[in-house]
Protein backbone atom coordinates (compact mmCIF):
# COMPACT_ATOMS: atom_id res chain seq x y z
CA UNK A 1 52.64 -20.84 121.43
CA UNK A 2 54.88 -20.82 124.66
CA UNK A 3 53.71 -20.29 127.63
CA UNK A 4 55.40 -17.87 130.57
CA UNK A 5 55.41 -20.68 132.63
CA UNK A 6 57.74 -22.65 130.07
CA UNK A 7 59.93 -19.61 129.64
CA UNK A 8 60.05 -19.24 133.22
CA UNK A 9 60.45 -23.27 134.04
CA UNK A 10 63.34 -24.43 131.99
CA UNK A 11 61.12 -26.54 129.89
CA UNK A 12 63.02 -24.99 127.01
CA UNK A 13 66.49 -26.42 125.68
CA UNK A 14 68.73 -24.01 124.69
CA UNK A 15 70.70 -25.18 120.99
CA UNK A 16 73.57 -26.78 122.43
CA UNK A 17 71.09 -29.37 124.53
CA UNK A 18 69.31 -30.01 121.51
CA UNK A 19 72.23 -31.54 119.66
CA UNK A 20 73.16 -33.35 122.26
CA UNK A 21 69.48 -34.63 122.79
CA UNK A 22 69.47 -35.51 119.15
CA UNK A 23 72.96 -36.99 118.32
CA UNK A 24 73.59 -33.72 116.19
CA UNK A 25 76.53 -31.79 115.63
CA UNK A 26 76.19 -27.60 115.72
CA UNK A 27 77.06 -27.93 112.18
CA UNK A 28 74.52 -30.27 110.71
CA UNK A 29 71.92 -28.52 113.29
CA UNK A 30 72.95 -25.27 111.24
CA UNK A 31 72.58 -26.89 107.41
CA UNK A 32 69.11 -28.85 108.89
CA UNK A 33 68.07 -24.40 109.68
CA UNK A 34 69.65 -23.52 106.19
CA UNK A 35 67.45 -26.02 104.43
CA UNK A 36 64.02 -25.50 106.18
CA UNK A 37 64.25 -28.79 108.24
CA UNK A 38 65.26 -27.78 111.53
CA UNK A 39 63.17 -27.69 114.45
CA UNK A 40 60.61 -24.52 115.18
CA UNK A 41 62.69 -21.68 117.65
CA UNK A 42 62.50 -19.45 120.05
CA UNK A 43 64.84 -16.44 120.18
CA UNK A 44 65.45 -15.03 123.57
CA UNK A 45 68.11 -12.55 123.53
CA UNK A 46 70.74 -14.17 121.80
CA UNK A 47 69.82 -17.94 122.63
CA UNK A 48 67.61 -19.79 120.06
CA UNK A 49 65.80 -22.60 122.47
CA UNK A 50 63.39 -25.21 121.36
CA UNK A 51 60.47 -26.15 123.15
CA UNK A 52 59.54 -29.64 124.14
CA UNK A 53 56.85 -29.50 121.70
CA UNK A 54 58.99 -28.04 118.59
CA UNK A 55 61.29 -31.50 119.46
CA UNK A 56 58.69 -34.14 119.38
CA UNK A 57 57.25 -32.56 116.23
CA UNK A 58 60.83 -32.19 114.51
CA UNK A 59 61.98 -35.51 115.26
CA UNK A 60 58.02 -37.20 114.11
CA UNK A 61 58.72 -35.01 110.37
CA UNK A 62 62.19 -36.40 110.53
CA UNK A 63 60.51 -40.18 110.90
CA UNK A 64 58.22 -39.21 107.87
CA UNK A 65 60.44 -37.31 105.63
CA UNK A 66 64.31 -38.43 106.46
CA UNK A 67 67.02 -36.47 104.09
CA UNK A 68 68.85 -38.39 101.78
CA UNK A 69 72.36 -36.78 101.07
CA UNK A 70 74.62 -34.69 102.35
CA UNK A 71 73.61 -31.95 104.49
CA UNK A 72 76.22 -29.57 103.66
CA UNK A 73 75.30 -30.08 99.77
CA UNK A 74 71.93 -29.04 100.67
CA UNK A 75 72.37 -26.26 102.41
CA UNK A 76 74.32 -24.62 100.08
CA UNK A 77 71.73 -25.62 97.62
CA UNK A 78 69.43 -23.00 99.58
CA UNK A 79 71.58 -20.71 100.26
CA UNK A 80 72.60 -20.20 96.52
CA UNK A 81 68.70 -20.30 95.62
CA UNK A 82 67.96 -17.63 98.20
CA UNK A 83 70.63 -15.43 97.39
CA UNK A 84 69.72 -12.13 95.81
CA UNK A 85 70.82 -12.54 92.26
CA UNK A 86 72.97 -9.62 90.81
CA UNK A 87 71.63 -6.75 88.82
CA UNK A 88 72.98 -6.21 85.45
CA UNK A 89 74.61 -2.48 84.74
């Protein structure tokens, strides 16, 4: 749980801060959401920001549990599989 005191502080990086932190690109941030491996978020308005916490556990499950393949593959992977299928007429 935040705290007011790490809304009010800073202590939270907004997206863009977090890719750079993390040598990722906006896009492979995205696909890493898509697929259910990105870090846990905040939504603030219209920023998503990760806490300091969120980070250290993302990058500790990305030490255990690295992703073999493309990204992009994946992530359309999930978003095909979540998709509501069609009804038929």
């Amino acid at each position: 749980m935040l705290t007011k005191q790490e809304l009010c502080t800073g202590a939270l990086k907004d997206w863009a801060g977090f890719c750079a932190d993390n040598g990722l690109s906006r896009t492979q941030a995205y696909y890493l959401q898509v697929i259910g491996r990105g870090p846990r978020t905040v939504r603030v308005g219209d920023k998503m920001l990760v806490s300091p916490e969120a980070e250290r556990d993302w990058r500790r499950e990305m030490e255990d549990r690295p992703i073999i393949g493309s990204l992009q593959k994946l992530a359309e992977q999930a978003r095909k599989t979540a998709a509501p299928s069609p009804t038929a007429a």
